[in-house]
N, C-alpha and C. Protein backbone atom coordinates (compact mmCIF):
# COMPACT_ATOMS: atom_id res chain seq x y z
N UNK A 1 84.54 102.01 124.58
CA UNK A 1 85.49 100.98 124.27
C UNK A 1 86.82 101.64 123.91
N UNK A 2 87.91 101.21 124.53
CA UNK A 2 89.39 101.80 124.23
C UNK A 2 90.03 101.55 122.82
N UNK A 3 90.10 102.57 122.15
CA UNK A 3 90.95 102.54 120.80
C UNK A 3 91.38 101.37 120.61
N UNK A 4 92.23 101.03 121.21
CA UNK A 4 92.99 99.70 121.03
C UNK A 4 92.47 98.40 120.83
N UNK A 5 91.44 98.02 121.79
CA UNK A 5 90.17 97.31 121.60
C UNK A 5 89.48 97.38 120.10
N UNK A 6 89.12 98.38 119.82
CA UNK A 6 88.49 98.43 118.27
C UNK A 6 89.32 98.12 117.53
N UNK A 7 90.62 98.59 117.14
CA UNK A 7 91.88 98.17 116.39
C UNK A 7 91.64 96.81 116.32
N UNK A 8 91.76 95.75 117.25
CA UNK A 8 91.94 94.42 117.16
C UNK A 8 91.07 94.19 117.10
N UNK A 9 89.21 94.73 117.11
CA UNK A 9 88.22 94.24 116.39
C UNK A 9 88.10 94.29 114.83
N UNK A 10 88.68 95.67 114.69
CA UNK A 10 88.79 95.69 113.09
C UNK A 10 89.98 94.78 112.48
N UNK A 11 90.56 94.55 113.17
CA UNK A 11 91.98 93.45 112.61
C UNK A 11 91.50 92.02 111.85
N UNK A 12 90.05 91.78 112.93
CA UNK A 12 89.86 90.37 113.18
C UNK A 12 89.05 90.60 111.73
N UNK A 13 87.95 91.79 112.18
CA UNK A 13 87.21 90.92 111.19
C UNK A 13 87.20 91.55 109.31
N UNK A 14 88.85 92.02 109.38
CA UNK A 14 89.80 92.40 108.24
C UNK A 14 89.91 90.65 107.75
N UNK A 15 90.22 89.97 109.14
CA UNK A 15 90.59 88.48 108.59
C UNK A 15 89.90 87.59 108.34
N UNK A 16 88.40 87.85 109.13
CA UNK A 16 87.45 87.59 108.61
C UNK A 16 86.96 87.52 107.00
N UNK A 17 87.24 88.76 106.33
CA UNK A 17 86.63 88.95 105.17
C UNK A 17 87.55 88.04 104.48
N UNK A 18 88.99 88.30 104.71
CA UNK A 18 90.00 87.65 104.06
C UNK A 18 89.97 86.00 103.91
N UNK A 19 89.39 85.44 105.22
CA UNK A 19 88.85 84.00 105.12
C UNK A 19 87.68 83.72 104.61
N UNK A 20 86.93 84.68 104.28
CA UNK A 20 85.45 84.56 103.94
C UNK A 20 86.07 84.23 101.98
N UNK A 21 86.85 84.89 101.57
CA UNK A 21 87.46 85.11 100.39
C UNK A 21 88.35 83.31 100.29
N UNK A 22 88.95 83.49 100.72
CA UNK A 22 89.96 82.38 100.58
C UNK A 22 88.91 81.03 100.50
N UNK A 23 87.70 80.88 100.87
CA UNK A 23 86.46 80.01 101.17
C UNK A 23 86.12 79.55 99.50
N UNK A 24 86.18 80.40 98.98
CA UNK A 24 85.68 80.86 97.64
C UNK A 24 86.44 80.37 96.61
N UNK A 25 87.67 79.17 96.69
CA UNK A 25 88.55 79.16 95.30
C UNK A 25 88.11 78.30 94.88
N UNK A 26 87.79 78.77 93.22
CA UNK A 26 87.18 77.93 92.20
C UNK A 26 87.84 76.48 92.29
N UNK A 27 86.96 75.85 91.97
CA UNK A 27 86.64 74.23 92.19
C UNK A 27 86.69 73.46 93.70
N UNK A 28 86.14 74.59 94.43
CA UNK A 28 86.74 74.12 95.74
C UNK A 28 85.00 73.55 96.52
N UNK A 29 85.18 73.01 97.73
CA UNK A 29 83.31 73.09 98.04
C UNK A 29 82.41 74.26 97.70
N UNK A 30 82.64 75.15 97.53
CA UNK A 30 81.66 76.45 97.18
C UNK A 30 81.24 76.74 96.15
N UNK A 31 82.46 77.45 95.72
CA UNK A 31 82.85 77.76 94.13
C UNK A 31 82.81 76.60 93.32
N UNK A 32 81.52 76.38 92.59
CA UNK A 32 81.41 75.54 91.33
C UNK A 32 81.23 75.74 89.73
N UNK A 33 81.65 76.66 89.72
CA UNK A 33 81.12 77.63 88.51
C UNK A 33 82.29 77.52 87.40
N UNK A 34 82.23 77.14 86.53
CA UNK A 34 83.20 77.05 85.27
C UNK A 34 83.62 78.29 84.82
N UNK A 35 85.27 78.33 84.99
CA UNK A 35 85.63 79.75 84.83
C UNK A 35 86.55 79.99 83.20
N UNK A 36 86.38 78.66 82.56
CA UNK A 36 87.04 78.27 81.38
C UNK A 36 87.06 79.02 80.66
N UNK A 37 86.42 79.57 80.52
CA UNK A 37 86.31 80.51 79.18
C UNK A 37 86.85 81.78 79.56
N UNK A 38 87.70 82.19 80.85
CA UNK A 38 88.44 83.36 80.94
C UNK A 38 89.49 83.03 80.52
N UNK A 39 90.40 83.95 79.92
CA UNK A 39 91.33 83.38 79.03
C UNK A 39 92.77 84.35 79.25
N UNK A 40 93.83 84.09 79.43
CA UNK A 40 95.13 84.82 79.16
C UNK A 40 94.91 86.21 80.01
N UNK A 41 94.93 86.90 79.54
CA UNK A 41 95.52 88.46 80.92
C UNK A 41 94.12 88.77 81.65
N UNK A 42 92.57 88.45 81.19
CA UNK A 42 91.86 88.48 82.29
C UNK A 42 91.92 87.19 83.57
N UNK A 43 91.77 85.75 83.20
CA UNK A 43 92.27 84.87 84.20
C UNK A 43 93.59 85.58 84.66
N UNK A 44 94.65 85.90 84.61
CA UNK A 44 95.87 85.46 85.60
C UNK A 44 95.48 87.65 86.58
N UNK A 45 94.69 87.96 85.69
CA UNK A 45 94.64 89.73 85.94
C UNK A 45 94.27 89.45 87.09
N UNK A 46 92.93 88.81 87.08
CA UNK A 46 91.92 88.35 88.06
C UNK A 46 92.36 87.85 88.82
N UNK A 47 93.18 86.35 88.94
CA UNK A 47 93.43 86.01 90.12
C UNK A 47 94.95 86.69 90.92
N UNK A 48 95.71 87.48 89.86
CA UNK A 48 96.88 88.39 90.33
C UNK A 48 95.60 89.67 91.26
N UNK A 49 94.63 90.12 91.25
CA UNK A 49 93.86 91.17 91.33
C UNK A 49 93.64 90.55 93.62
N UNK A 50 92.84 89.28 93.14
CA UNK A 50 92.58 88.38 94.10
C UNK A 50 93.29 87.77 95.48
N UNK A 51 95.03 87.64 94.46
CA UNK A 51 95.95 87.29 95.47
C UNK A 51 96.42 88.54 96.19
N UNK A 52 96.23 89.61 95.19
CA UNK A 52 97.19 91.02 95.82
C UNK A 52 96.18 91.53 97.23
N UNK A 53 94.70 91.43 97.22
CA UNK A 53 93.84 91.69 98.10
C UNK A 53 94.13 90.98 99.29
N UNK A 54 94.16 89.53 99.07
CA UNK A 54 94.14 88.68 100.10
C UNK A 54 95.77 89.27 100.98
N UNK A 55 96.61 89.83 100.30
CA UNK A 55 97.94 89.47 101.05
C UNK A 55 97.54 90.91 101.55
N UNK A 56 96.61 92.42 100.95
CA UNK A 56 97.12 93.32 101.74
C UNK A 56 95.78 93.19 102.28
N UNK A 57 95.26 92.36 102.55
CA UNK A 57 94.30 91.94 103.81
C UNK A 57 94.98 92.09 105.64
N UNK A 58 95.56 90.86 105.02
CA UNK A 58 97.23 90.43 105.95
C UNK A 58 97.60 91.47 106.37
N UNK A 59 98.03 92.22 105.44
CA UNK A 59 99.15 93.62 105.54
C UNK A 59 98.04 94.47 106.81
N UNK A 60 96.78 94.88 106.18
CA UNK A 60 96.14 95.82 106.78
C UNK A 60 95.80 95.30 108.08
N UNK A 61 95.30 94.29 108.56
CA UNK A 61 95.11 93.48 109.71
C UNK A 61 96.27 93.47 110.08
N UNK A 62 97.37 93.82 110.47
CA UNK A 62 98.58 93.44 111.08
C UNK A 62 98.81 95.41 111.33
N UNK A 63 98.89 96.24 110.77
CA UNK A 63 98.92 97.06 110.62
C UNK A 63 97.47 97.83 111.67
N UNK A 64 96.69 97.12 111.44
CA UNK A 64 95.88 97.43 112.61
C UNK A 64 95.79 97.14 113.97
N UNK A 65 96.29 95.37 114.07
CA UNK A 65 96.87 95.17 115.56
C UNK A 65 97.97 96.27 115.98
N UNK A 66 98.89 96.60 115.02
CA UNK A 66 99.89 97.65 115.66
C UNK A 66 99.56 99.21 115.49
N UNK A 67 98.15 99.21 115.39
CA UNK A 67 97.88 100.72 115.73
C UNK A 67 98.82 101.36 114.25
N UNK A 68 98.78 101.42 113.38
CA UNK A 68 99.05 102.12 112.65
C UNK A 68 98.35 103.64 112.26
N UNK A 69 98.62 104.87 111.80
CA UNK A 69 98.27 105.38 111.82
C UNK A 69 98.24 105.91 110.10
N UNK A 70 98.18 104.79 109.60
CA UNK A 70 97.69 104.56 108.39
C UNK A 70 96.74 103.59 108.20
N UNK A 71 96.47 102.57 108.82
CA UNK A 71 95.62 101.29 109.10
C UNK A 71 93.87 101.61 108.92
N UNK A 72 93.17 102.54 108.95
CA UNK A 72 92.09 102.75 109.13
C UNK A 72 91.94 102.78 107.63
N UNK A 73 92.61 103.86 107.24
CA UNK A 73 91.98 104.04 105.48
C UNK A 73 92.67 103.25 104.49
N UNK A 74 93.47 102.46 105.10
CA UNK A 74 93.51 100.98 104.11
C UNK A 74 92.51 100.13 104.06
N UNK A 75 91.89 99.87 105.60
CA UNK A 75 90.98 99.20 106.03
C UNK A 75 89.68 99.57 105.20
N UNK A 76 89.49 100.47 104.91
CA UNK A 76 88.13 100.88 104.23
C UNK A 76 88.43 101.03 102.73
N UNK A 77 90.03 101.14 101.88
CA UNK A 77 90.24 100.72 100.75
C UNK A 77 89.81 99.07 100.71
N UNK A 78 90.13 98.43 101.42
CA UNK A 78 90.40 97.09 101.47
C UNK A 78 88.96 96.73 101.44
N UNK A 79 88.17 97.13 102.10
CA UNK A 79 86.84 96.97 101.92
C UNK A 79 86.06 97.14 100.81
N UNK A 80 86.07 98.52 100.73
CA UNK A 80 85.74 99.01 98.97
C UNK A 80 86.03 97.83 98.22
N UNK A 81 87.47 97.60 97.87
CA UNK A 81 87.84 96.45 96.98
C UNK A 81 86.69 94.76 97.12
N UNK A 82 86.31 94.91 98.39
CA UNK A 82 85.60 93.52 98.74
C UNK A 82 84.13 93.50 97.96
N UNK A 83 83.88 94.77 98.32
CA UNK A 83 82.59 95.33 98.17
C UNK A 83 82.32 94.95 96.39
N UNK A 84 83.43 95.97 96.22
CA UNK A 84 83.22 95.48 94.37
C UNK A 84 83.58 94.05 93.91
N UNK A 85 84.00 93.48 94.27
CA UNK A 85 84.81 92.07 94.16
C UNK A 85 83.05 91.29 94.14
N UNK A 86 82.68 91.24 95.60
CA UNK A 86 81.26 90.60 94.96
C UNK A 86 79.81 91.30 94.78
N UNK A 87 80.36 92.39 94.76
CA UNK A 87 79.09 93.48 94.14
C UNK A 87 78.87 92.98 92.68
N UNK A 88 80.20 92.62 91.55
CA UNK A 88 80.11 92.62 90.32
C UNK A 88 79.67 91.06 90.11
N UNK A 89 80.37 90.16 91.27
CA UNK A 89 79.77 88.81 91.08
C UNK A 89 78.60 88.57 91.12
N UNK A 90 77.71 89.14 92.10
CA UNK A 90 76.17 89.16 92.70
C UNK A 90 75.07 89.74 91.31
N UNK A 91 75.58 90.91 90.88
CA UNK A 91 75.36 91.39 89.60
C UNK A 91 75.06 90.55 88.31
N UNK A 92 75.97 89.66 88.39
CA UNK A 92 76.65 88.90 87.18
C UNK A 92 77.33 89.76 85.97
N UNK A 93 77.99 90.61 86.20
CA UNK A 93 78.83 91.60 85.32
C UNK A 93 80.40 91.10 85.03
N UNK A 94 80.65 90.40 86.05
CA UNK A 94 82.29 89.72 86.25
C UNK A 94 82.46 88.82 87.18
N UNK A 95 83.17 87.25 87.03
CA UNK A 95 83.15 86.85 86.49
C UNK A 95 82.08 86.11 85.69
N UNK A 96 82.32 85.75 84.15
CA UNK A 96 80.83 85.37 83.76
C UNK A 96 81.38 84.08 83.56
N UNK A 97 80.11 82.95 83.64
CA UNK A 97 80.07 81.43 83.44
C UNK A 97 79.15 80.77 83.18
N UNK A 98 78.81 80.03 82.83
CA UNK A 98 78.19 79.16 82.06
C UNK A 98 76.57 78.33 82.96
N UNK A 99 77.87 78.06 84.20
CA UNK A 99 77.25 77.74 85.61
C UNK A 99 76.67 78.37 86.13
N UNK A 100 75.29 77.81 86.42
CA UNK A 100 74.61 79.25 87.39
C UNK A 100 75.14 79.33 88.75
N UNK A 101 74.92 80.14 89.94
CA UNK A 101 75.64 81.03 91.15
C UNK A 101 74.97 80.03 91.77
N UNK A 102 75.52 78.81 92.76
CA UNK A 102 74.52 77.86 93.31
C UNK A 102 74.33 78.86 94.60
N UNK A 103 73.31 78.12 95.18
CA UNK A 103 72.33 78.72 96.26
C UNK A 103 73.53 79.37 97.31
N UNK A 104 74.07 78.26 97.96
CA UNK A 104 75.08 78.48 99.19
C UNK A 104 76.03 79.00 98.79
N UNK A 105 76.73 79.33 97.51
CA UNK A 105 77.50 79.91 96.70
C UNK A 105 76.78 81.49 97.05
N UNK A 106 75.55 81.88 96.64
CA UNK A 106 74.67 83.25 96.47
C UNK A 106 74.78 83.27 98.26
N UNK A 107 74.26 82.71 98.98
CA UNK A 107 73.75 82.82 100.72
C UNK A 107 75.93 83.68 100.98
N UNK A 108 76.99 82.59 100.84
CA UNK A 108 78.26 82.73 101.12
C UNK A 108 78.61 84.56 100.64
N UNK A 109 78.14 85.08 99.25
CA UNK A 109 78.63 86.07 98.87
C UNK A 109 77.45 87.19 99.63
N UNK A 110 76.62 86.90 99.97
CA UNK A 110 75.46 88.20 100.16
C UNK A 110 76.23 88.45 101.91
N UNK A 111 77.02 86.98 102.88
CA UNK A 111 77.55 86.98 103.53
C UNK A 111 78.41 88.36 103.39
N UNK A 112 79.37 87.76 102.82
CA UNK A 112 80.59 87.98 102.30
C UNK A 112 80.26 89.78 101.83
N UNK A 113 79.44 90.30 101.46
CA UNK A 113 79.55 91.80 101.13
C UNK A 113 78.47 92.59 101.81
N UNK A 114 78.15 91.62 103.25
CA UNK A 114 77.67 92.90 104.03
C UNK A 114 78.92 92.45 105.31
N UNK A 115 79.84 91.76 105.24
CA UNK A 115 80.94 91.72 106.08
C UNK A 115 81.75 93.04 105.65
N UNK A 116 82.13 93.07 104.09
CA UNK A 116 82.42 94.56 103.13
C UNK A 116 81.61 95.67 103.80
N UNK A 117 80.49 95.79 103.91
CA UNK A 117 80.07 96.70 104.27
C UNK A 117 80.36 97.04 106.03
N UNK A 118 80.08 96.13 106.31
CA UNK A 118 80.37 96.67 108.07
C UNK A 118 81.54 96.99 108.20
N UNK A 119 83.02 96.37 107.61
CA UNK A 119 84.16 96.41 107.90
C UNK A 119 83.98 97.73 107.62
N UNK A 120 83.84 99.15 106.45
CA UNK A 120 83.89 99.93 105.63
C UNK A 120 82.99 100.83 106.91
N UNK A 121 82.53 100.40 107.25
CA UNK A 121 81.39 101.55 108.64
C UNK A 121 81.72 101.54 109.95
N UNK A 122 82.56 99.93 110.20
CA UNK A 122 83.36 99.85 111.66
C UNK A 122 85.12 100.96 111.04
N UNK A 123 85.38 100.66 110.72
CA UNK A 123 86.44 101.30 110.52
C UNK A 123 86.35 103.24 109.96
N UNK A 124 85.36 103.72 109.94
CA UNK A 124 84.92 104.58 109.25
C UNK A 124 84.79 105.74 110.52
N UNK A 125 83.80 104.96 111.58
CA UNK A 125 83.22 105.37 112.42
C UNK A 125 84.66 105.82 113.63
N UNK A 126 85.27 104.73 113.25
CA UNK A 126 86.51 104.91 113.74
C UNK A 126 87.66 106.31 113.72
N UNK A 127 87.60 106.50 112.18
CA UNK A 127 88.38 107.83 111.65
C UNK A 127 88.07 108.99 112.47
């Protein structure tokens, strides 16, 4: 398969993860989990932590359609970051709530961090 070809596979499914994420905002169909009790610089840390991922999602997927030659090992930072994002949720270490992890909520994230993982081994394999 031609370099270039993989680039725009890894682009996609950079945007993939990034929509798999965006799926996920509290009080939305998924996310039902009461996040009330985070309070002042962990809430805004967290979702400042959340928004900064999602945009250099963007960044790195765009950066990969254009062949960057920095694009690969963002791509696998960017992953890492996913990885822990619902490694700690799956855990229950961060965020904590009151609400238990509903089913399709648990099925969406076990999704969601072996997408982390492949992105992190497609792009890897790549280097």
């Amino acid at each position: 398969m031609a370099f270039v070809t993989m680039m725009l596979i890894a682009s996609i499914i950079v945007l993939l993860n990034v929509t798999l994420l965006a799926i996920l905002v509290p009080g939305g169909p998924i996310e039902n989990r009461d996040f009330s009790k985070l309070k002042g610089i962990v809430f805004w840390g967290f979702n400042l932590f959340l928004i900064l991922l999602g945009a250099g999602s963007y960044i790195a997927s765009y950066l990969l359609l254009i062949s960057s030659p920095h694009a690969l090992w963002i791509a696998q930072v960017i992953a890492i970051l996913y990885f822990i994002v619902y490694a700690v949720d799956l855990a229950g270490i961060f965020p904590k709530s009151p609400t238990k992890m509903s089913k399709p909520l648990l099925l969406l994230e076990i999704i969601n961090i072996s997408m982390a993982i492949y992105l992190f081994l497609f792009v890897t394999a790549m280097s």
